[in-house]
Protein backbone atom coordinates (compact mmCIF):
# COMPACT_ATOMS: atom_id res chain seq x y z
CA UNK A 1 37.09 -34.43 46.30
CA UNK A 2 33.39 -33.44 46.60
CA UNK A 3 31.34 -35.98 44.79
CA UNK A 4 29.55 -32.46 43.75
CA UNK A 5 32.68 -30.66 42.92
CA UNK A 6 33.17 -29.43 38.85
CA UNK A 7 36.15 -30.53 38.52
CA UNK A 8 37.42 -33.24 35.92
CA UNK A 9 34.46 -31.91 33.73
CA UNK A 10 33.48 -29.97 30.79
CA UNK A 11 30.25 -29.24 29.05
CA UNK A 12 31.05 -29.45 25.37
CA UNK A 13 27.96 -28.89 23.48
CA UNK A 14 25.09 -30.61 24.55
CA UNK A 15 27.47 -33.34 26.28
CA UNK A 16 29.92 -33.33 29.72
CA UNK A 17 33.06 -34.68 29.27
CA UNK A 18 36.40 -35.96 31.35
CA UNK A 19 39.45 -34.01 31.10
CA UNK A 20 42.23 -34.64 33.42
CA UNK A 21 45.91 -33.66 32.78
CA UNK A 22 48.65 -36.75 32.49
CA UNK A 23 51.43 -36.01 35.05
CA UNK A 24 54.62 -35.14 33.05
CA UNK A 25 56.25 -38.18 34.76
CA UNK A 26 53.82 -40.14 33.00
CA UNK A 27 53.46 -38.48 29.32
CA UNK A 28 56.32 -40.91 27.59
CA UNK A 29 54.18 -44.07 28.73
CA UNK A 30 51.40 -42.49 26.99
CA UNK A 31 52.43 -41.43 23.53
CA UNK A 32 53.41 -38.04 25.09
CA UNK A 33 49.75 -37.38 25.29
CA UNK A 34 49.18 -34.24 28.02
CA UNK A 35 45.48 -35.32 28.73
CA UNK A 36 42.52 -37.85 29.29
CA UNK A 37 39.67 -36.79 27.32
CA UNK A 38 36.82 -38.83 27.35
CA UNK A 39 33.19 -38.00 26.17
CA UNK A 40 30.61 -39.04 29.16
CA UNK A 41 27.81 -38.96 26.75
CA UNK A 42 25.59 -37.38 29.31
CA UNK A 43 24.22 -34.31 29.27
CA UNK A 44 22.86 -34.73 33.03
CA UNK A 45 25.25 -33.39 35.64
CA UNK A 46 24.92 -35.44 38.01
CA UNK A 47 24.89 -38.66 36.10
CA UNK A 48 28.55 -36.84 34.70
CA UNK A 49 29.60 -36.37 38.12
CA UNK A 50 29.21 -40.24 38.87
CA UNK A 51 31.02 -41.53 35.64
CA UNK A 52 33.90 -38.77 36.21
CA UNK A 53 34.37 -40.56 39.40
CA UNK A 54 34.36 -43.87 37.66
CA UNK A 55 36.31 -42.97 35.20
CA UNK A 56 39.18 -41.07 37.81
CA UNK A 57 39.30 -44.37 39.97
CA UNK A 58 40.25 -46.33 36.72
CA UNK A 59 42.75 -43.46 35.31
CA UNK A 60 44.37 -43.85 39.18
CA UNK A 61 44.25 -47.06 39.37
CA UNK A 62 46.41 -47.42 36.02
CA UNK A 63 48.76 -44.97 37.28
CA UNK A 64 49.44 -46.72 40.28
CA UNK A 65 50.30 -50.16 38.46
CA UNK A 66 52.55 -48.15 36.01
CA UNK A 67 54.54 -46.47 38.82
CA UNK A 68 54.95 -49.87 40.53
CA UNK A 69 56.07 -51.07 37.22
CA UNK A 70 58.81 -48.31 37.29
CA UNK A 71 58.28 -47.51 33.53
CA UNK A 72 58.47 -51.11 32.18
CA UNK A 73 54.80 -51.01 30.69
CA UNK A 74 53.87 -49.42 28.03
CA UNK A 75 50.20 -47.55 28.63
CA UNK A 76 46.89 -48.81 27.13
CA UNK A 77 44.09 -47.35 28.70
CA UNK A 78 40.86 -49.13 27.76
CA UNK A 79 37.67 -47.12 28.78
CA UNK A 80 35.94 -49.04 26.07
CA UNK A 81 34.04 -51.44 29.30
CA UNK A 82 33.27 -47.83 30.89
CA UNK A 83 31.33 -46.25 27.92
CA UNK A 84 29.32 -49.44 26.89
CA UNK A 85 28.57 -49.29 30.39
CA UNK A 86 27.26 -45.71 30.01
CA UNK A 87 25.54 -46.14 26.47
CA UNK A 88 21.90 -46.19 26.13
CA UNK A 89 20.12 -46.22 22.46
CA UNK A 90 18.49 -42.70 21.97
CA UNK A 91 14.33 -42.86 22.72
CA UNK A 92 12.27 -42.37 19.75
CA UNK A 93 10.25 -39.28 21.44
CA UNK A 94 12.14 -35.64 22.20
CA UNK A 95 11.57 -34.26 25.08
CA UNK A 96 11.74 -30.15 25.04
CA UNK A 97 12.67 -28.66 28.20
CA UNK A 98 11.06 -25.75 27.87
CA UNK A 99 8.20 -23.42 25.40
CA UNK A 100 7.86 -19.94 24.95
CA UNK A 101 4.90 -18.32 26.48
CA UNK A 102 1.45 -19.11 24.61
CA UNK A 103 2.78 -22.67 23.28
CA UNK A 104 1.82 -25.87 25.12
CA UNK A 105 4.60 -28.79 24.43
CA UNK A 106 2.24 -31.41 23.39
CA UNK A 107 1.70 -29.16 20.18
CA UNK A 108 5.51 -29.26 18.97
CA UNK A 109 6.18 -32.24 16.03
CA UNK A 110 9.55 -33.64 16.80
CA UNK A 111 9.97 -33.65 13.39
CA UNK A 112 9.72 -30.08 12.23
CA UNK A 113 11.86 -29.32 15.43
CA UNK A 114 14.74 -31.71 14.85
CA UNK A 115 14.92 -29.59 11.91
CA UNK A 116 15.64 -26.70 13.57
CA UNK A 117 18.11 -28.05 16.36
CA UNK A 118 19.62 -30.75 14.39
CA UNK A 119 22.92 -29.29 13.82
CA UNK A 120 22.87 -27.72 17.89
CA UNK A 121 24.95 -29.71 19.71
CA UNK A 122 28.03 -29.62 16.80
CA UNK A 123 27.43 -25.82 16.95
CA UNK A 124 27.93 -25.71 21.18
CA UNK A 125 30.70 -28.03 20.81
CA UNK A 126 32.96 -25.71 17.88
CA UNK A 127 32.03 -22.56 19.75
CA UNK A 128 33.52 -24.08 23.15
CA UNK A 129 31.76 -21.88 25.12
CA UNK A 130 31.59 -21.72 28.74
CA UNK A 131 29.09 -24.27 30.50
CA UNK A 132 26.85 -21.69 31.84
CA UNK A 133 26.62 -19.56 28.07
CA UNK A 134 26.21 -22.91 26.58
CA UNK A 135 22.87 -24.03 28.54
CA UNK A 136 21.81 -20.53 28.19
CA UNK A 137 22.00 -20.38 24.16
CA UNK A 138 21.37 -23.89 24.06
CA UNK A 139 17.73 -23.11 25.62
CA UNK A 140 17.01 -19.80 23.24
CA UNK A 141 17.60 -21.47 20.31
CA UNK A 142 15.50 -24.57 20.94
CA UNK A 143 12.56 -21.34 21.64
CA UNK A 144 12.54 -20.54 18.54
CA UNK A 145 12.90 -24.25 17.19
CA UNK A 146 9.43 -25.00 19.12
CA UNK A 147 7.99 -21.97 17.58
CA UNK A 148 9.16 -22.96 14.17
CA UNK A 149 7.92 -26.56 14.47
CA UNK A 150 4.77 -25.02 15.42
CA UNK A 151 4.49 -23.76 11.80
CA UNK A 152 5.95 -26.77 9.91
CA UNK A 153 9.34 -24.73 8.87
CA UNK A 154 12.60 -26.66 8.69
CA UNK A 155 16.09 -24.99 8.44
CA UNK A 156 15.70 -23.80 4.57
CA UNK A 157 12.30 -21.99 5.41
CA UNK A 158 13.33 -19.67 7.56
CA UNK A 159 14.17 -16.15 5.61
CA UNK A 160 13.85 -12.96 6.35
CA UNK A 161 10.57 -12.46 6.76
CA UNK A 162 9.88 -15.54 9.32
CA UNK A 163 12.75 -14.53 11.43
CA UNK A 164 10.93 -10.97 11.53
CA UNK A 165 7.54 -12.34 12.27
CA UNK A 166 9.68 -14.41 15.30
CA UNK A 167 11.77 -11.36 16.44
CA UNK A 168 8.29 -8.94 16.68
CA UNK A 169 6.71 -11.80 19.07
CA UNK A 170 8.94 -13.22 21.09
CA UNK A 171 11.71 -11.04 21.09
CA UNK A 172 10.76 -7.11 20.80
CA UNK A 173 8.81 -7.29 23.91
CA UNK A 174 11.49 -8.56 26.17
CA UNK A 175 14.22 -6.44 28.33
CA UNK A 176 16.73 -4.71 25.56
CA UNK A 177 19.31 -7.07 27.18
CA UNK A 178 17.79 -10.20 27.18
CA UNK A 179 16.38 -9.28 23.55
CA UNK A 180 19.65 -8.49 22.87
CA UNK A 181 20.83 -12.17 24.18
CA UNK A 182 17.93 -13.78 22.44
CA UNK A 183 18.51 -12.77 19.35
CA UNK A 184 22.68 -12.97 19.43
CA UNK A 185 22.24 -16.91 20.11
CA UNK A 186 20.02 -17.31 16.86
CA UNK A 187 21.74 -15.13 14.86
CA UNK A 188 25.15 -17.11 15.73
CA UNK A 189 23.39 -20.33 15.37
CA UNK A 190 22.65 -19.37 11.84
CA UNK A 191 25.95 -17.90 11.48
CA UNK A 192 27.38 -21.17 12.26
CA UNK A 193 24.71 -23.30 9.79
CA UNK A 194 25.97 -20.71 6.76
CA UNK A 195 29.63 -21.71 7.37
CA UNK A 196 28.96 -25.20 7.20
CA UNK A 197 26.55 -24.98 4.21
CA UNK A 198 23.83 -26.65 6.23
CA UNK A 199 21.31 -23.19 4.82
CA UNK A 200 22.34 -20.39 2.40
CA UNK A 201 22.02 -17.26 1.65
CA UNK A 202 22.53 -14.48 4.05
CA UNK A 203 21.70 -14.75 7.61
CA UNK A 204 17.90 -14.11 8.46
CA UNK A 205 18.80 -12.57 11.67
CA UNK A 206 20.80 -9.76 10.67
CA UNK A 207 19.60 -6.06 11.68
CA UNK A 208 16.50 -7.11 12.93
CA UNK A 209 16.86 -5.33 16.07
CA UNK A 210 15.40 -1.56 15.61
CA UNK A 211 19.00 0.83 16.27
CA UNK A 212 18.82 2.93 18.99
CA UNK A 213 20.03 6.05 17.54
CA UNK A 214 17.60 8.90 17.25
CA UNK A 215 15.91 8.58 20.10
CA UNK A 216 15.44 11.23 22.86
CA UNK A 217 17.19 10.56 25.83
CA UNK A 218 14.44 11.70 28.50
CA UNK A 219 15.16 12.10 32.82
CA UNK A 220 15.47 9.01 34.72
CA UNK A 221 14.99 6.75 31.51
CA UNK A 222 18.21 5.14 31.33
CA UNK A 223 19.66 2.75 34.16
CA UNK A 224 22.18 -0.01 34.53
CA UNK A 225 23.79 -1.32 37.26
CA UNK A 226 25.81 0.19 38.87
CA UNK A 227 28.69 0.42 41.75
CA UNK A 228 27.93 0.12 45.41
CA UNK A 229 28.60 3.71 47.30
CA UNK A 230 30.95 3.82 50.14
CA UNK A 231 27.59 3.85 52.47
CA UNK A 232 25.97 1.09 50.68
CA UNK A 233 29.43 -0.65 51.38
CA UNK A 234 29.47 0.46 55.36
CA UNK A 235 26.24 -0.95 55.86
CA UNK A 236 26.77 -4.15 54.17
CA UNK A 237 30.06 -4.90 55.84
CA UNK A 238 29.60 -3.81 59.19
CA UNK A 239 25.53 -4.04 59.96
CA UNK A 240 24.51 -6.49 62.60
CA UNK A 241 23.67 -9.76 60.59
CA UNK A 242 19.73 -10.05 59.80
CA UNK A 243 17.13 -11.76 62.14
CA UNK A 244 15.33 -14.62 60.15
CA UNK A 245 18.52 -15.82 58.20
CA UNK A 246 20.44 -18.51 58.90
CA UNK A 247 23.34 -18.33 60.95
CA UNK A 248 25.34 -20.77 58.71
CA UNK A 249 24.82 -18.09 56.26
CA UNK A 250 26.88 -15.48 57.81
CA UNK A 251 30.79 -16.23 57.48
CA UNK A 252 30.46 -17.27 54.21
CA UNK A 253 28.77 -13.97 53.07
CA UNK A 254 31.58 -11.73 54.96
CA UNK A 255 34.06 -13.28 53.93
CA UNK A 256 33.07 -13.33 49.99
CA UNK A 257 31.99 -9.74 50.56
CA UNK A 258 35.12 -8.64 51.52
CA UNK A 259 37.22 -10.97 49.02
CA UNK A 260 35.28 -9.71 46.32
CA UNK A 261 35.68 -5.88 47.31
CA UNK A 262 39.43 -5.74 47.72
CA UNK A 263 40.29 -7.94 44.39
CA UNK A 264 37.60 -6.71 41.84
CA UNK A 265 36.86 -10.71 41.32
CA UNK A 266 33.81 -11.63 40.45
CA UNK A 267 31.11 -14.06 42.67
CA UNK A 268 32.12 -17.52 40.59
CA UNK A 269 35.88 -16.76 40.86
CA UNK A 270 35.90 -16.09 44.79
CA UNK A 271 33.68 -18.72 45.90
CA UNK A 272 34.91 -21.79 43.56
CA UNK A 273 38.80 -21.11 44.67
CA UNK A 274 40.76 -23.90 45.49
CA UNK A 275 42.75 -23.52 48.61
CA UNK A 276 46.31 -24.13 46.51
CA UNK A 277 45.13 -21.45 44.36
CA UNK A 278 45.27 -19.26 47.11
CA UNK A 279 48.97 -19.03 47.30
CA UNK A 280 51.15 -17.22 50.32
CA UNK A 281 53.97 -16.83 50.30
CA UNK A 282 57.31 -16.38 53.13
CA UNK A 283 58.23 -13.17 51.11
CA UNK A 284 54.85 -11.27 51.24
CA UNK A 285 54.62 -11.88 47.05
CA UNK A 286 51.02 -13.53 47.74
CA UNK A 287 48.06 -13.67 45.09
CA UNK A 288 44.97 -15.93 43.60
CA UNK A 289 45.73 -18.00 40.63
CA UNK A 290 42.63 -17.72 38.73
CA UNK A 291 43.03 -20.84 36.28
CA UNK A 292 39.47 -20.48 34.78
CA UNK A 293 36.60 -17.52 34.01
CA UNK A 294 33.87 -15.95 32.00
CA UNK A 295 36.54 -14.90 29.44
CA UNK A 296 40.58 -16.11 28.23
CA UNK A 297 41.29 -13.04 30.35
CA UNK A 298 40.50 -14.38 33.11
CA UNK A 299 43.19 -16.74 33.73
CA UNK A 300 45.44 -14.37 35.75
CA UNK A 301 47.17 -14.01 39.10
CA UNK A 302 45.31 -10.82 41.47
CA UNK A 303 47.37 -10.09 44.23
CA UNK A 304 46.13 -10.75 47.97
CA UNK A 305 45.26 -7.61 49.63
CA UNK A 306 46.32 -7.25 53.29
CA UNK A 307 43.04 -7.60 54.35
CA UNK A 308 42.45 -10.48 53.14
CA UNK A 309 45.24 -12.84 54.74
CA UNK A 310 43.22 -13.39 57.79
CA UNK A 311 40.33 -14.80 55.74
CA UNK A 312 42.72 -16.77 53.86
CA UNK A 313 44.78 -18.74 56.59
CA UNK A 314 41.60 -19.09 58.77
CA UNK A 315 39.80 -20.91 55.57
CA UNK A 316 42.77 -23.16 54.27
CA UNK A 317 43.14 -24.42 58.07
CA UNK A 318 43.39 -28.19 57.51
CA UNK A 319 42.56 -28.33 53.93
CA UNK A 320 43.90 -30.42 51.25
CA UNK A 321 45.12 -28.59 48.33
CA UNK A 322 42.69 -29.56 46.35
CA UNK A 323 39.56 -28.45 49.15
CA UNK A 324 37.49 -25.43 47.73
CA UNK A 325 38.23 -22.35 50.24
CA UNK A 326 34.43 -21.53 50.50
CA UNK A 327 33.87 -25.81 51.42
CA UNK A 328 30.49 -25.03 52.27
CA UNK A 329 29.53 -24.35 48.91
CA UNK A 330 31.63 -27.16 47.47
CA UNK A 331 28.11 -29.80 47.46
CA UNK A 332 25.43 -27.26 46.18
CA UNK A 333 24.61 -28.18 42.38
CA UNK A 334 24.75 -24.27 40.96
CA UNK A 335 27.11 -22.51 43.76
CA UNK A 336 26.91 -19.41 42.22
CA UNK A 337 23.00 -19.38 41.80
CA UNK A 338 22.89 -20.23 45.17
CA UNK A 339 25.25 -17.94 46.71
CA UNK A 340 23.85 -14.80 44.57
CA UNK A 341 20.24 -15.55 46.27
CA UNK A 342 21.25 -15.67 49.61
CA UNK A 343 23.35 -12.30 49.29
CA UNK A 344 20.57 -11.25 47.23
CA UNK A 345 17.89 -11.53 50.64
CA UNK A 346 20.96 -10.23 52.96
CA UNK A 347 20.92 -7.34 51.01
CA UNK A 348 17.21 -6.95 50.60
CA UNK A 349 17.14 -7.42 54.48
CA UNK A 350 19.24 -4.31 54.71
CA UNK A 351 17.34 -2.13 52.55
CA UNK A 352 20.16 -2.13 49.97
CA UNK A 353 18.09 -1.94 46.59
CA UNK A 354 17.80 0.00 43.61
CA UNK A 355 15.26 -0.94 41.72
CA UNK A 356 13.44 0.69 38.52
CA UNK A 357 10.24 0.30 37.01
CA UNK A 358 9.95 -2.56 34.29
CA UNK A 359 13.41 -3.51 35.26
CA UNK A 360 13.68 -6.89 37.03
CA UNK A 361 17.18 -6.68 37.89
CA UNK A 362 18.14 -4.27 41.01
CA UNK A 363 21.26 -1.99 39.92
CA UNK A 364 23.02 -3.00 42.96
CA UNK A 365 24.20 -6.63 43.29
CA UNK A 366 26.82 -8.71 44.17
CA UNK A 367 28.76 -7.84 41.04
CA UNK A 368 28.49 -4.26 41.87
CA UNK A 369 31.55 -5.19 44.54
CA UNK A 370 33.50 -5.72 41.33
CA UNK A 371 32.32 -2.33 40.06
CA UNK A 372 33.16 -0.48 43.21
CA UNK A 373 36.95 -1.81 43.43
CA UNK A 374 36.95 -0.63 39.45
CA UNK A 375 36.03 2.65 40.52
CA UNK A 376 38.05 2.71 43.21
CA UNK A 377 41.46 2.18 41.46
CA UNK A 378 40.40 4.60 39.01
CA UNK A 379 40.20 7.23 40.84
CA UNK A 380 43.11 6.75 42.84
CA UNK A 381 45.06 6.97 39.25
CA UNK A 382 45.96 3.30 38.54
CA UNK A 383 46.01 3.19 35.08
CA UNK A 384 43.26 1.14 32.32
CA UNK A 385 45.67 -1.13 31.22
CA UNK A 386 47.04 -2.04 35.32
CA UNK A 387 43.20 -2.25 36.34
CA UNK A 388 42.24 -4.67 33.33
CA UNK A 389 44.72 -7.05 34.26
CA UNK A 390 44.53 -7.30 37.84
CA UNK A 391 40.25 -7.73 37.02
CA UNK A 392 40.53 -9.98 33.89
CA UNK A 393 39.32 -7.51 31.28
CA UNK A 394 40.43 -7.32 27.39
CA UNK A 395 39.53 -3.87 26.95
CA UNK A 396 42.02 -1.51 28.77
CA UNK A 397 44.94 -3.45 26.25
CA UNK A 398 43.84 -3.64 23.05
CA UNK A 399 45.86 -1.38 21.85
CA UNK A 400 48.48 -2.82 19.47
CA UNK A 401 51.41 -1.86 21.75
CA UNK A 402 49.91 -3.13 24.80
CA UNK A 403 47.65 -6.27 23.36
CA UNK A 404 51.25 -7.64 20.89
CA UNK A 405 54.29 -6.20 22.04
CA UNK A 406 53.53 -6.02 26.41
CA UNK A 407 54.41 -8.60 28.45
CA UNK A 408 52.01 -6.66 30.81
CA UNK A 409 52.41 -4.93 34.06
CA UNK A 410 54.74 -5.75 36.49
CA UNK A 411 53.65 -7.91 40.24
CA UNK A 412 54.52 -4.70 41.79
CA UNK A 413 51.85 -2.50 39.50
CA UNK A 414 49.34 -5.01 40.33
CA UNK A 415 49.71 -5.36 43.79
CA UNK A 416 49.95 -1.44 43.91
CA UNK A 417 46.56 -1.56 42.49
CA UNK A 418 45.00 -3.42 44.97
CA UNK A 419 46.89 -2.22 48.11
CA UNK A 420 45.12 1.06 47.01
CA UNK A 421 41.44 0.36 47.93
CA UNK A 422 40.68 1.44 51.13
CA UNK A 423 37.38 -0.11 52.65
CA UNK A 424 35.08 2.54 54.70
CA UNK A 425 35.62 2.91 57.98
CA UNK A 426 33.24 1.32 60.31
């Protein structure tokens, strides 16, 4: 395993912990426990990466002296040696990763901003959200805690009126989705703090945001992103690869390209596959088994387009089950980060863009592969409910017949649903 790879680990709150399933051989020599679970009390990847690996060598090791044992000991796994190993007393000063534009760090009081973020990391940890959501809110609601320690205000003396005062600086101005995102995270923070009785009243937050209704719709003023078109596709598929970018670059971009195009999966699920979760199969009943995702949804099986077998065989040649199919990814610390900025400048290198004024974000990206096989299916009449499961979507079965009583569409639905995009010609 890649001493950079995920797995084993989970970002739980502020905090990364181990999580490795006990092999049903094993489960009666453990108090027919299913699962290690061990907090690394890090909050540092990397450091987590290097007590995972301690921590797997010892969790091995133990298996190996129970198997010789043939089932005559009983299991007692001590990591106790392990996390004294890892503790450290917590410094007196706070660090904050980050201000909000106009503030200078050295101005924040750790006191008044414990205040605010003192209840954070139980919050991140009940929502179990995923890692990347959970940096992401993490960092917007420590924003406004530097602002609020800025003006003295612990948890109690925030109403209505501060939380307006906040929202009109520091929110308003931004993008309507990130303002949107911005103000969700607080607004469930404090959500959260009511439940527990940590503040009371009613939430602060609520309808701050102005609604949209009402407003004149005027020509070219609303954009989002959007699906590639078939030429966009052509070009991007087929075009001679770019001078000035790295040749290493290029297989791993065609192949996502077209992985992503003829399964509707998005960037994170096709380039973080492991090879066993790619499986084929003698009687041409071959699919991805998505085990993880943005969403529960997610965990599904998409089945292999013809297409794609090539790719597939040629990328799991003398790999361990266990090998990520896109390897060369497998050491980068943020694969998907990385990987969207390098498509990101092969597109820009082919003139494939659509960008709007005071819109950072082009409407064409690598997700818009996802949009285009969407589109695709729907108009070649596959039905809501078919597409949502073959793309790991909620909202095509939430109807009560579909979402309670369904066991969901058949292999054969799903792999008609796939077998029906059709890339352009080159």
């Amino acid at each position: 395993m890649s001493k950079k790879s995920p797995r084993y680990i989970e970002l739980r709150g502020l905090k990364y912990w181990f999580r490795r399933d006990i092999p049903v051989r094993l489960q009666s020599l453990f108090n027919n426990r299913t699962a290690h679970l061990i907090n690394l009390q890090t909050g540092d990847i990397q450091i987590a990466r290097k007590r995972r690996d301690q921590t797997l060598n010892y969790i091995v090791s133990l298996y190996d002296t129970l198997e010789a044992s043939e089932g005559l000991l009983a299991a007692t796994p001590n990591f106790a040696p392990l996390m004294n190993e890892w503790y450290s007393p917590p410094k007196k000063s706070i660090t904050v990763s980050s201000c909000p534009p106009r503030l200078r760090t050295s101005d924040i009081k750790p006191n008044n901003l414990i205040k605010i973020d003192q209840h954070l990391e139980a919050y991140l940890c009940e929502a179990k959200l995923a890692p990347k959501t959970a940096m992401e809110r993490s960092h917007l609601i420590r924003k406004f805690g530097e602002w609020a320690g800025l003006k003295h205000l612990s948890l109690s003396q925030v109403d209505r009126l501060t939380a307006g005062q906040y929202y009109t600086q520091h929110i308003s101005p931004l993008h309507k989705s990130t303002a949107k995102k911005h103000l969700g995270s607080v607004k469930l923070y404090w959500d959260y703090l009511i439940k527990r009785g940590h503040v009371s009243g009613q939430n602060p937050w609520q309808g701050q945001a102005m609604p949209d209704r009402g407003r004149r719709i005027e020509r070219s003023s609303h954009h989002k992103e959007r699906p590639f078109t078939d030429e966009e596709i052509r070009i991007l598929l087929y075009s001679p690869y770019p001078t000035r970018m790295k040749d290493i670059y290029k297989t791993q971009l065609y192949d996502a390209m077209r992985m992503s195009a003829l399964s509707g999966m998005r960037l994170a699920e096709v380039i973080t596959l492991w090879v066993e979760e790619c499986v084929l199969n003698d009687n041409g009943h071959n699919y991805f088994n998505i085990q993880q995702g943005k969403t529960s949804a997610a965990k599904r099986t998409v089945p292999i387009h013809p297409q794609l077998l090539e790719i597939i065989h040629r990328r799991q040649r003398g790999k361990k089950s266990n090998d990520w199919l896109f390897h060369e990814l497998s050491k980068e610390r943020d694969p998907s980060d990385i990987f969207s900025k390098r498509f990101a400048a092969y597109r820009n290198k082919l003139n494939i863009r659509d960008n709007v004024q005071k819109q950072r974000r082009s409407l064409v990206n690598f997700h818009s592969f996802r949009r285009w096989f969407i589109t695709k299916a729907e108009q070649a009449g596959v039905q809501e409910n078919i597409i949502s499961e073959v793309v790991g979507h909620t909202e095509g079965r939430k109807s009560i017949a579909l979402k309670v009583y369904s066991a969901g569409p058949s292999e054969c639905q799903k792999t008609n649903c796939v077998n029906v995009i059709k890339l352009p010609s080159e």
